[in-house]
C-alpha atoms as a PDB file:
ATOM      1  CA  UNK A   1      71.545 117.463 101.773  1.00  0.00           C
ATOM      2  CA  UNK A   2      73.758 114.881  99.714  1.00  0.00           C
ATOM      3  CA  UNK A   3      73.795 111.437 100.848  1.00  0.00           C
ATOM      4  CA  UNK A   4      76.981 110.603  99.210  1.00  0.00           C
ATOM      5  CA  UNK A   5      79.919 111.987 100.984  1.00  0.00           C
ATOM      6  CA  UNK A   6      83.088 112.276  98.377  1.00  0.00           C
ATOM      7  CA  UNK A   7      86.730 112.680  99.474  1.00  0.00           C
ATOM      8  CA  UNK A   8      89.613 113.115  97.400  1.00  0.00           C
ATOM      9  CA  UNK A   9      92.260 110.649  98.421  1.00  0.00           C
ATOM     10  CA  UNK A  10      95.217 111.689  95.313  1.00  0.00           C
ATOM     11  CA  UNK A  11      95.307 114.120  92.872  1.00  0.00           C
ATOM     12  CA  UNK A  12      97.965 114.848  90.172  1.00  0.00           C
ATOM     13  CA  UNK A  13      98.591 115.613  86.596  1.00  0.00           C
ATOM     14  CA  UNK A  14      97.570 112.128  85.725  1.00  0.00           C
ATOM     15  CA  UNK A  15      94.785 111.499  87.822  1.00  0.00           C
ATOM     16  CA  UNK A  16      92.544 111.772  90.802  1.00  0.00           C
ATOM     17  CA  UNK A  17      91.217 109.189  92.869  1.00  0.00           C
ATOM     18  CA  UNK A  18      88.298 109.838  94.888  1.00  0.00           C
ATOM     19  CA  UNK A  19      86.646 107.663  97.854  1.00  0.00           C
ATOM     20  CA  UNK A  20      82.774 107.626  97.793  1.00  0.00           C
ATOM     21  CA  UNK A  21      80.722 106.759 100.844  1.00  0.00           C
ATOM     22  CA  UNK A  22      77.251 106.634  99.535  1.00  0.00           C
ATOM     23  CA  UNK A  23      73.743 106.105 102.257  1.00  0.00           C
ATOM     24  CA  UNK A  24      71.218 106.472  99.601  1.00  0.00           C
ATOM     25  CA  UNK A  25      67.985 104.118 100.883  1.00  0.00           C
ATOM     26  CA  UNK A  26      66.847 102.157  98.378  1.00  0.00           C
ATOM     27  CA  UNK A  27      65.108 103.614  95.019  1.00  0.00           C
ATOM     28  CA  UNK A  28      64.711 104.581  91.531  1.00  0.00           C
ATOM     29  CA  UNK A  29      66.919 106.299  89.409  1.00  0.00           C
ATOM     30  CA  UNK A  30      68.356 110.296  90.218  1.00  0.00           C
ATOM     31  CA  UNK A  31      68.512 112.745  87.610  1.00  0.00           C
ATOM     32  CA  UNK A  32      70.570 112.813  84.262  1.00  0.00           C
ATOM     33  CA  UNK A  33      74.312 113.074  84.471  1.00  0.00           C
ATOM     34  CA  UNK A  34      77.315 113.446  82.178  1.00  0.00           C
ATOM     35  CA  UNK A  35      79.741 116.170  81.518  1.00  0.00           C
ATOM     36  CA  UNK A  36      82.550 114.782  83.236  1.00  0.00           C
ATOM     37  CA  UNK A  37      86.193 113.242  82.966  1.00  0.00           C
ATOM     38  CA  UNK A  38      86.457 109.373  82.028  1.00  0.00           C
ATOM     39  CA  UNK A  39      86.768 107.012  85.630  1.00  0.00           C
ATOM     40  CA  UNK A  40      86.829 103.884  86.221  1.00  0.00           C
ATOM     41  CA  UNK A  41      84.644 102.942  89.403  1.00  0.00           C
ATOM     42  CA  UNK A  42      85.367  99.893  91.739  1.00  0.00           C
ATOM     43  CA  UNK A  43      83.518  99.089  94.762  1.00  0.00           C
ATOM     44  CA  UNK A  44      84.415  97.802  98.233  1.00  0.00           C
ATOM     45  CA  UNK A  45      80.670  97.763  99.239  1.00  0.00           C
ATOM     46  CA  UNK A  46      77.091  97.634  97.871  1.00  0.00           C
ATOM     47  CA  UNK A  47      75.809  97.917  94.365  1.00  0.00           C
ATOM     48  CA  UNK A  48      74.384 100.780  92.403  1.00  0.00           C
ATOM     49  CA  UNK A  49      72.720 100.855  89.001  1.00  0.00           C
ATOM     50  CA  UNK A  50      74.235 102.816  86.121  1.00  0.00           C
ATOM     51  CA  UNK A  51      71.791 103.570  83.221  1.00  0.00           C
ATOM     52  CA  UNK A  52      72.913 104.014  79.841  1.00  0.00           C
ATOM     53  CA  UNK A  53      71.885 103.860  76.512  1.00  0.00           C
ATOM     54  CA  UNK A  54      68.604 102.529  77.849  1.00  0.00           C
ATOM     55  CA  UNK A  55      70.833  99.284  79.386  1.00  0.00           C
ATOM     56  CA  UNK A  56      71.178  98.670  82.821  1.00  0.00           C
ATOM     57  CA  UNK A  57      75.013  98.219  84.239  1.00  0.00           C
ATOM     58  CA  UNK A  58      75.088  96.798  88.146  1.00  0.00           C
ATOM     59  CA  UNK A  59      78.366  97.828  89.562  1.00  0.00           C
ATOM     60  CA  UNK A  60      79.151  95.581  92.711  1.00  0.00           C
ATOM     61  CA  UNK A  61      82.713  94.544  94.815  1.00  0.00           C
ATOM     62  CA  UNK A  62      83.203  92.132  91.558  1.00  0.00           C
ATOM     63  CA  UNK A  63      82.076  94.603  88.908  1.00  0.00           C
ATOM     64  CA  UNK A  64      83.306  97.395  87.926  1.00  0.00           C
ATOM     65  CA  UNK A  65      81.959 100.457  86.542  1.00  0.00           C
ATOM     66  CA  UNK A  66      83.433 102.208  83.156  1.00  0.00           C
ATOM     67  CA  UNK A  67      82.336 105.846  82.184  1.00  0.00           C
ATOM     68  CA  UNK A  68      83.340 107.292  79.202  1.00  0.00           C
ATOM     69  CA  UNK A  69      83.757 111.205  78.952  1.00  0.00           C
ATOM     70  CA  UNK A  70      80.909 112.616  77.193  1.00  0.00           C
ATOM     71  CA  UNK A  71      78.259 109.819  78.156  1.00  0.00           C
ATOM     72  CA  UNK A  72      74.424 111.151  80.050  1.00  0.00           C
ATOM     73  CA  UNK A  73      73.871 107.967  82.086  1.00  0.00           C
ATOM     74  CA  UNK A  74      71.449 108.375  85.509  1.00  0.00           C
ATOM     75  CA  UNK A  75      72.276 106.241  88.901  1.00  0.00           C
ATOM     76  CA  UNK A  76      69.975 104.114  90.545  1.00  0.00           C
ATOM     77  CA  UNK A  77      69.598 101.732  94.186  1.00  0.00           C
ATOM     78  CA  UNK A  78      68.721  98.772  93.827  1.00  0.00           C
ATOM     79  CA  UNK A  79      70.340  97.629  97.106  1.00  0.00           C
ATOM     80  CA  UNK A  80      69.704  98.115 100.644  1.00  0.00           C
ATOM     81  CA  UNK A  81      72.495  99.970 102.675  1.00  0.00           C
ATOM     82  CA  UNK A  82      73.757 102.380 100.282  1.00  0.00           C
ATOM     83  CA  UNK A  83      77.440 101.614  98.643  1.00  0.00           C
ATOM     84  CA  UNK A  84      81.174 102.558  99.202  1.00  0.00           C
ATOM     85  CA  UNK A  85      83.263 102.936  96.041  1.00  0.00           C
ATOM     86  CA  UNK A  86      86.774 104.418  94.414  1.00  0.00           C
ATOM     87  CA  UNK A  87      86.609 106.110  91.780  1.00  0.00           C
ATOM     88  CA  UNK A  88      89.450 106.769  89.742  1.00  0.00           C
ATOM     89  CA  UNK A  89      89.560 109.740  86.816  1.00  0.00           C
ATOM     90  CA  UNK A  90      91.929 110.125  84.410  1.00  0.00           C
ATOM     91  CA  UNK A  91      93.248 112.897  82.576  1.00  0.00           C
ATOM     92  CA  UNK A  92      91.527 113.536  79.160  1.00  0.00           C
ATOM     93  CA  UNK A  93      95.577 113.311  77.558  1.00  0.00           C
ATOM     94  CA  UNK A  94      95.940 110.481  78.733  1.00  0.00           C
ATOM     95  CA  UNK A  95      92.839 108.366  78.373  1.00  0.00           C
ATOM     96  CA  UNK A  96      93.319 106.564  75.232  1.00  0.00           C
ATOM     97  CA  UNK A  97      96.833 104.946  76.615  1.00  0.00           C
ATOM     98  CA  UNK A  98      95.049 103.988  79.736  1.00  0.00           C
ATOM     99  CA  UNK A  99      91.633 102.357  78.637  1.00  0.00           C
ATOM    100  CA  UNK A 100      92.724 101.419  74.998  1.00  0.00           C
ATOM    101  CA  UNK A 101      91.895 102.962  71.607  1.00  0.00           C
ATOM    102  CA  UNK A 102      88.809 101.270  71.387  1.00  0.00           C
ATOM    103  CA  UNK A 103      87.382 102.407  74.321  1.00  0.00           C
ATOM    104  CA  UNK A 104      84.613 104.704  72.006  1.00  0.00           C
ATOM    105  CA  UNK A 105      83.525 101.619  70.065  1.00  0.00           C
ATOM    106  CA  UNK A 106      82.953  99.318  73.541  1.00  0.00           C
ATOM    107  CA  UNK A 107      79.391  99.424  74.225  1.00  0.00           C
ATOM    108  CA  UNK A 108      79.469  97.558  77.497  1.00  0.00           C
ATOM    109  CA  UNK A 109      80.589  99.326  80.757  1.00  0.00           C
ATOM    110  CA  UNK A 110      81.136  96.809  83.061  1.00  0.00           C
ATOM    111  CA  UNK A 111      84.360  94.863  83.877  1.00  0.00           C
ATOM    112  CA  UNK A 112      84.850  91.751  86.211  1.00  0.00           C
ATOM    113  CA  UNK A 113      87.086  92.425  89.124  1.00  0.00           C
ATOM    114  CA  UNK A 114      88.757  89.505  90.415  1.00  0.00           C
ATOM    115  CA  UNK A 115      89.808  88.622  93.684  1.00  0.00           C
ATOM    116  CA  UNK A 116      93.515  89.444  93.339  1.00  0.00           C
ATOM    117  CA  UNK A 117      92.410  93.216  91.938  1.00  0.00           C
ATOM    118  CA  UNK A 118      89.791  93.911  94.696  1.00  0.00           C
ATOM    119  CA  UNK A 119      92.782  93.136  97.551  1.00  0.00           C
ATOM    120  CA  UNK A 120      95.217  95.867  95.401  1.00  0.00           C
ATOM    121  CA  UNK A 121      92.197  98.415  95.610  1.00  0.00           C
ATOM    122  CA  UNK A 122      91.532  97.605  98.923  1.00  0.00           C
ATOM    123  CA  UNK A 123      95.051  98.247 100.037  1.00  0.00           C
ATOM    124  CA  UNK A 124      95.257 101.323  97.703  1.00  0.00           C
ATOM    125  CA  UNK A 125      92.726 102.986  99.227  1.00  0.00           C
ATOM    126  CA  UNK A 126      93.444 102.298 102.877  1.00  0.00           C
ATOM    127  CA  UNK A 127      97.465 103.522 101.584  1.00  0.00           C
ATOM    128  CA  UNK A 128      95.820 106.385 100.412  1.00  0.00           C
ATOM    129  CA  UNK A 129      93.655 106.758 103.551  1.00  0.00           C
ATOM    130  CA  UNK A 130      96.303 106.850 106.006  1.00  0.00           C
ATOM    131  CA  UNK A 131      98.384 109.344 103.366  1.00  0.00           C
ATOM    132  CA  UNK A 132     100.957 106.585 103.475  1.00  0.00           C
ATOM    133  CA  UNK A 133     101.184 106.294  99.558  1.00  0.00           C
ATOM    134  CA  UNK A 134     103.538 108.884  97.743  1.00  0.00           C
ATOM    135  CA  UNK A 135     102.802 109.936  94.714  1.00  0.00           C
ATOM    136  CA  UNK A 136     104.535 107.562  92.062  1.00  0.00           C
ATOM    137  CA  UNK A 137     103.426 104.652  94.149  1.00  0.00           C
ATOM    138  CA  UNK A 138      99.952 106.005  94.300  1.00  0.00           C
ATOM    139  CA  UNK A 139     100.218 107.179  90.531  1.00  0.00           C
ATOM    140  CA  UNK A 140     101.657 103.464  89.482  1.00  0.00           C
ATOM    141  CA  UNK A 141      99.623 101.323  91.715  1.00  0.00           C
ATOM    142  CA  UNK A 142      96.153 103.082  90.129  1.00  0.00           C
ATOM    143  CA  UNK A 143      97.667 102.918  86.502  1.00  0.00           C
ATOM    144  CA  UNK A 144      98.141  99.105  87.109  1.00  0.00           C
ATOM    145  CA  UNK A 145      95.143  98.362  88.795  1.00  0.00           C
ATOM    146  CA  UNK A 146      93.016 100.216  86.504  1.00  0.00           C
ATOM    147  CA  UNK A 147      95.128  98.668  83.055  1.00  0.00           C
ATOM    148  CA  UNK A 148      94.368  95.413  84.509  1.00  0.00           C
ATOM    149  CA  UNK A 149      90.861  95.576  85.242  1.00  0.00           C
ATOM    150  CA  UNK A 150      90.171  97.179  82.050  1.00  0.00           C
ATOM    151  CA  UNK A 151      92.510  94.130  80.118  1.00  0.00           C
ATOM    152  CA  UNK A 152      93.596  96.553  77.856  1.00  0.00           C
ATOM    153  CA  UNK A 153      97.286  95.625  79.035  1.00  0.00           C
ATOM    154  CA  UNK A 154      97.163  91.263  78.330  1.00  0.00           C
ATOM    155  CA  UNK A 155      99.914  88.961  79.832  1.00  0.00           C
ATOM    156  CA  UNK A 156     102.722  89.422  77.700  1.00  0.00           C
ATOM    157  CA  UNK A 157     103.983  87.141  75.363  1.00  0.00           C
ATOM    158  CA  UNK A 158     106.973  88.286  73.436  1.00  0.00           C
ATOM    159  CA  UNK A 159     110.023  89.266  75.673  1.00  0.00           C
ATOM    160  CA  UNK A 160     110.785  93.259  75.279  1.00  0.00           C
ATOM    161  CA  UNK A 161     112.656  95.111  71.989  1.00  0.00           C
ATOM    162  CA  UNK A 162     116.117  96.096  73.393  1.00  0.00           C
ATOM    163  CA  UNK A 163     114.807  99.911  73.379  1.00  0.00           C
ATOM    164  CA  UNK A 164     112.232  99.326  76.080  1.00  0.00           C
ATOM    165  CA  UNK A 165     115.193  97.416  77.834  1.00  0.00           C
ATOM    166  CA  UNK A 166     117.121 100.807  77.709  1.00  0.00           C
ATOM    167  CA  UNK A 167     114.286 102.417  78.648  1.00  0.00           C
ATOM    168  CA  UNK A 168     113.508 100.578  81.568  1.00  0.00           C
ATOM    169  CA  UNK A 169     117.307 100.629  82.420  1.00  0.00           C
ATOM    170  CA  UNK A 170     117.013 104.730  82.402  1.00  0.00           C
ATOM    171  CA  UNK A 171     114.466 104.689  84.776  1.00  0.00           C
ATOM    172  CA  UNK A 172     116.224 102.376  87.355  1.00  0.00           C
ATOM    173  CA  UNK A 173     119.655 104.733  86.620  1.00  0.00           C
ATOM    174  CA  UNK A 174     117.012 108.162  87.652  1.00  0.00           C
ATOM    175  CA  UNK A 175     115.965 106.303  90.584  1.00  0.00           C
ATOM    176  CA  UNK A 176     119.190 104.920  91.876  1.00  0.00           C
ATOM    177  CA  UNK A 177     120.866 108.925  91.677  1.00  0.00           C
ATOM    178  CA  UNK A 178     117.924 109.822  93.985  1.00  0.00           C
ATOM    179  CA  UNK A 179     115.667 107.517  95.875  1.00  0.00           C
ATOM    180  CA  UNK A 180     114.747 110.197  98.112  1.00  0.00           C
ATOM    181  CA  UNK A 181     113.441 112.215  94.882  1.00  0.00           C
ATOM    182  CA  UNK A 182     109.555 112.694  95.331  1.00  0.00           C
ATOM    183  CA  UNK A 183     109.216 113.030  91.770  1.00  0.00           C
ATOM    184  CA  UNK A 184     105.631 111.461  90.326  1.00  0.00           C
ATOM    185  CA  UNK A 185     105.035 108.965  87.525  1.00  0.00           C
ATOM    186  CA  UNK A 186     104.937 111.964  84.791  1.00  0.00           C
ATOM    187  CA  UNK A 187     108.178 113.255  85.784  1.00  0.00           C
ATOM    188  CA  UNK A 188     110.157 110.070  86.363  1.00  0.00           C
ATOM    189  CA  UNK A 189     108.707 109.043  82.287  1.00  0.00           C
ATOM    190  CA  UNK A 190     109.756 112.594  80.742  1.00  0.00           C
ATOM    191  CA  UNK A 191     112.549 112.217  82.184  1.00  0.00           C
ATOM    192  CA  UNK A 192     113.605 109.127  80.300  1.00  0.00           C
ATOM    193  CA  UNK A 193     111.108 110.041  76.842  1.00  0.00           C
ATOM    194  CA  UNK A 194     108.532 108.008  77.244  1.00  0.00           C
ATOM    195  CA  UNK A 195     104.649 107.880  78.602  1.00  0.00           C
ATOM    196  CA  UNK A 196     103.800 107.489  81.784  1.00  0.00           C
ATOM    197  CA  UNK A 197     101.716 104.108  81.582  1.00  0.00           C
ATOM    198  CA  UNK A 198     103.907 102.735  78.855  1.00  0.00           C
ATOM    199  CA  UNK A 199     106.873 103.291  81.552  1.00  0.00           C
ATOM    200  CA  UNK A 200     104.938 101.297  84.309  1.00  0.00           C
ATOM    201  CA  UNK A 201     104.274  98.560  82.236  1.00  0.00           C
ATOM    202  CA  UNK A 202     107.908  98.278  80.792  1.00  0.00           C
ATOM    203  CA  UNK A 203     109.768  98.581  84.183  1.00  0.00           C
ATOM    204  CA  UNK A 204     107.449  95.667  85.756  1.00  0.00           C
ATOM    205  CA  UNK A 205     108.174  93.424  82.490  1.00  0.00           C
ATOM    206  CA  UNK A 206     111.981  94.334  82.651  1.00  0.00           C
ATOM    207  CA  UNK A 207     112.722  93.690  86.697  1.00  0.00           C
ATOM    208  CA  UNK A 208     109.935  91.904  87.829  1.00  0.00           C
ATOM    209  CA  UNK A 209     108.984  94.659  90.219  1.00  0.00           C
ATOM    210  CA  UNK A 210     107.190  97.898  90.289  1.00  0.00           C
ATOM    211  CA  UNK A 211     108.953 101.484  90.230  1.00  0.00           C
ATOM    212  CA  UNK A 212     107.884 102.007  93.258  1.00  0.00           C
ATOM    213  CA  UNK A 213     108.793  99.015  94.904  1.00  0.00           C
ATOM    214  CA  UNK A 214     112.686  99.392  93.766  1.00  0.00           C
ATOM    215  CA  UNK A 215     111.959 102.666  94.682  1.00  0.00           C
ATOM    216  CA  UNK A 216     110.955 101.938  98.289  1.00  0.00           C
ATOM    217  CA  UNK A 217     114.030  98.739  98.178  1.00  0.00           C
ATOM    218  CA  UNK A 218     116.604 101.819  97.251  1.00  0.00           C
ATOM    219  CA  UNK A 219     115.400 104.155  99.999  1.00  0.00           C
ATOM    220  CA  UNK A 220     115.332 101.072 102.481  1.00  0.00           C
ATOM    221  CA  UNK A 221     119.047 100.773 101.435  1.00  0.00           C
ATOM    222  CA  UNK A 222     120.134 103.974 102.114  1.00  0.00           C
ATOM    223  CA  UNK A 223     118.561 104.275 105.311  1.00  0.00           C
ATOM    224  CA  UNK A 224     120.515 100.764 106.373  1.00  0.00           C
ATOM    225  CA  UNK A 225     123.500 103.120 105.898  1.00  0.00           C
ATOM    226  CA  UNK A 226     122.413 105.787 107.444  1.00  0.00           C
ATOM    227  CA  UNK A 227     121.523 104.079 110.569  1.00  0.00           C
ATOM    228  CA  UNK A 228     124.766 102.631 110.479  1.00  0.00           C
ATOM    229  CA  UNK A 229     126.516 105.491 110.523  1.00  0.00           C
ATOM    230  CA  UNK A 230     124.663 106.467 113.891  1.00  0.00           C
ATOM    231  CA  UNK A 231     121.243 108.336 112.878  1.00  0.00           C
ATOM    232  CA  UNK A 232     119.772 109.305 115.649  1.00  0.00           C
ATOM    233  CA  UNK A 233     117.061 110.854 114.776  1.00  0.00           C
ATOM    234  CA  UNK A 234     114.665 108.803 112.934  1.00  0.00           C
ATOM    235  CA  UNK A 235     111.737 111.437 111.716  1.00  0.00           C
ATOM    236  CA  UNK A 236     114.441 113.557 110.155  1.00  0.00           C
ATOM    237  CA  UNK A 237     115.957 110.114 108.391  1.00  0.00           C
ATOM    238  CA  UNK A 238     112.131 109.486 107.025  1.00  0.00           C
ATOM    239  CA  UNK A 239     111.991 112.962 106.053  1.00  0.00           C
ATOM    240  CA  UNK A 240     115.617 112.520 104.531  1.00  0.00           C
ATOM    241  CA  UNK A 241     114.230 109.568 102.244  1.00  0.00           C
ATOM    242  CA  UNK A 242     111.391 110.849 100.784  1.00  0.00           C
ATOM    243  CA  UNK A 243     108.811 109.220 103.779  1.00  0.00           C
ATOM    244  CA  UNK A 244     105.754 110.938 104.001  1.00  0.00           C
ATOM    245  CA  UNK A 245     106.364 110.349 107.946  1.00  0.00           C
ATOM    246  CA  UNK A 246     108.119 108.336 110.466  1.00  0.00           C
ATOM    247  CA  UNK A 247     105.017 106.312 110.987  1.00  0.00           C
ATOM    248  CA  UNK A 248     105.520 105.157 106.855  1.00  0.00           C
ATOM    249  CA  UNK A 249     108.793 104.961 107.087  1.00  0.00           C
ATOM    250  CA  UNK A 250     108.675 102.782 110.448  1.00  0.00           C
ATOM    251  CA  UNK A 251     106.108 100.591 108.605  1.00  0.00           C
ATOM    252  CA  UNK A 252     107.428 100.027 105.496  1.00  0.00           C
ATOM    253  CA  UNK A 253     111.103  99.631 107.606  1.00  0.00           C
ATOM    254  CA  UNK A 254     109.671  96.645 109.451  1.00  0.00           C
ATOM    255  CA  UNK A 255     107.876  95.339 106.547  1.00  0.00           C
ATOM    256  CA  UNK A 256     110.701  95.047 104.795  1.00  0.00           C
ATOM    257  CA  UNK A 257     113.793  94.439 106.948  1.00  0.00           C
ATOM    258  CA  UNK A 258     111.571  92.670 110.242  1.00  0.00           C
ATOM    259  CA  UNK A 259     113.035  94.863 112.526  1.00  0.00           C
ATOM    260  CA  UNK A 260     112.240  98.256 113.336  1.00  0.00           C
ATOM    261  CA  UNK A 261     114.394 101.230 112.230  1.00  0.00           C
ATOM    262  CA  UNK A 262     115.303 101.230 116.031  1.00  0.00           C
ATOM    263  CA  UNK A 263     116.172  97.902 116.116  1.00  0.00           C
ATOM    264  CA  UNK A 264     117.786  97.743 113.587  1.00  0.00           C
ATOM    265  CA  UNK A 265     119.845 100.684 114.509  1.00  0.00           C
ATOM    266  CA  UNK A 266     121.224  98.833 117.788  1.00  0.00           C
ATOM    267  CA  UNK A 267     122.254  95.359 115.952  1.00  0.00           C
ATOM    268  CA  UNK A 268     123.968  97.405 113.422  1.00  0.00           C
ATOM    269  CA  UNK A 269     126.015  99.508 116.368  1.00  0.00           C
ATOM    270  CA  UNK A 270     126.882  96.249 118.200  1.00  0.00           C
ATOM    271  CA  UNK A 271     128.936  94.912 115.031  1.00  0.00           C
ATOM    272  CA  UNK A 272     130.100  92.259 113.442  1.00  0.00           C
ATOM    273  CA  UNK A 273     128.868  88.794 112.232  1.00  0.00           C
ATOM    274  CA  UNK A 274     127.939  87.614 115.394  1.00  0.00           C
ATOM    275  CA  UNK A 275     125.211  90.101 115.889  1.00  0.00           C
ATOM    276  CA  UNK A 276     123.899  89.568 112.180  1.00  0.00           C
ATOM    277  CA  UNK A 277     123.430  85.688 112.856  1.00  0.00           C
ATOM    278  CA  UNK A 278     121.615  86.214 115.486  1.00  0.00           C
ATOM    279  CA  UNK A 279     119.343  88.027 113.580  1.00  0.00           C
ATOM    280  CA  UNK A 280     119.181  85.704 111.290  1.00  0.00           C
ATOM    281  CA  UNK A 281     118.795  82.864 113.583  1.00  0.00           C
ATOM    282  CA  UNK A 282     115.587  84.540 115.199  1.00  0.00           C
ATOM    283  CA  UNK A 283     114.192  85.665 112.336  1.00  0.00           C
ATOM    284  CA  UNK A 284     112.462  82.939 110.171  1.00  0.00           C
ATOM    285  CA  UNK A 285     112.685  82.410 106.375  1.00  0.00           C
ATOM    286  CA  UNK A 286     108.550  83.215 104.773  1.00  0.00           C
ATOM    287  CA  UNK A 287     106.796  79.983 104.725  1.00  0.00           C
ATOM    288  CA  UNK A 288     108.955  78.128 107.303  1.00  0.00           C
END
């Protein structure tokens, strides 16, 4: 019987992300491995050991884990408790973009996870968890997280060519004719002749913001309108916009606008200015 219990959270043409719930007692190391797509392991509890090339890697909630396709490594506990860890694999196509062209010449296979990254996994995977993470936010938020971890993508220091600024400006004109469009990462970048990772880290540059973010602000837009033009019913709106359910769409609603789509809803049918400083009047500016 295993004692590591695997679940695939996302899987696409990219890349699959798997959660790992390991309750292996404490020992040696298990028998030889390999033969398996490059990933990029972070963990949200314990530690395991990761032998290779006769070193030994610790992988803990501030390390991270690199393994190269084509590697035999072995896994060991040194910890008590077992470990719980995401593991993200990429497509073999797309590997080099990813994890950088040197990524055969790096010998070492850890990377430091700061504070900042571990609270965008954490949120990834309880997004992913709940299924409230569609696929080009799921698809961008990975891409990110794992770029930036790896620092193969550095802080930018040279403002962007005008053809990335066209680029970037295509992909805000594809999601602005249709927010509700489910369409992944892979799509929205062949649609506008680019990669898929080169894309993410373009648009963020250009606006400030994710895809999926102006995404999500577009959606959030439309469904202002549609609620008030009298939507009543509020599943078939999430399922209008592209919502994986009314519970997401509720939740990112709120998040958002402060109110819920309800709410929201009634203010809008009572009208005019009076009813919007109200609002306004209740509803405090962040940080006051």
């Amino acid at each position: 019987m295993s004692l590591a219990h695997v679940t695939v959270l996302f899987d696409s043409p990219l890349l699959r992300i798997s959660g790992i719930d390991c309750r292996h007692p404490r020992g040696g190391c298990g028998c030889e491995r390999g033969d398996e797509r490059t990933h990029l392991v972070l963990l949200r509890r314990g530690g395991f050991g990761y032998h290779l090339r006769g070193a030994v890697h610790v992988g803990d909630p501030a390390t991270a884990l690199l393994y190269r396709a084509g590697d035999s490594y072995r896994i060991s506990h040194p910890f008590e408790g077992g470990d719980a860890c995401t593991c993200f694999e990429l497509m073999p196509e797309h590997e080099e973009e990813l994890f950088g062209r040197r990524l055969r010449e790096e010998r070492d296979a850890t990377r430091v996870v700061g504070a900042a990254e571990q609270f965008r996994h954490c949120v990834l995977h309880a997004a992913l968890q709940r299924r409230e993470a569609d696929r080009l936010a799921a698809e961008e938020a990975a891409s990110l997280l794992c770029q930036d971890v790896v620092r193969h993508d550095p802080a930018p220091t040279t403002p962007l060519s005008p053809a990335a600024r066209r680029l970037a400006w295509r992909a805000r004109e594809a999601l602005l004719a249709d927010p509700a469009d489910d369409a992944g990462l892979a799509a929205l970048a062949a649609r506008v002749g680019c990669s898929p990772f080169h894309l993410t880290r373009v648009f963020r540059r250009a606006f400030g913001l994710c895809l999926a973010d102006c995404r999500t602000r577009l959606r959030l837009a439309l469904a202002l309108e549609r609620l008030a033009d009298g939507a009543d019913d509020l599943a078939a709106l999430a399922c209008e916009l592209g919502f994986s359910h009314h519970s997401h769409f509720g939740a990112t609603f709120r998040r958002h606008v402060g109110l819920t789509p309800g709410a929201a809803r009634a203010r809008l049918r009572a009208g005019g200015l009076a009813c919007m400083s109200r609002h306004l009047i209740a509803t405090p500016f962040p940080g006051r």
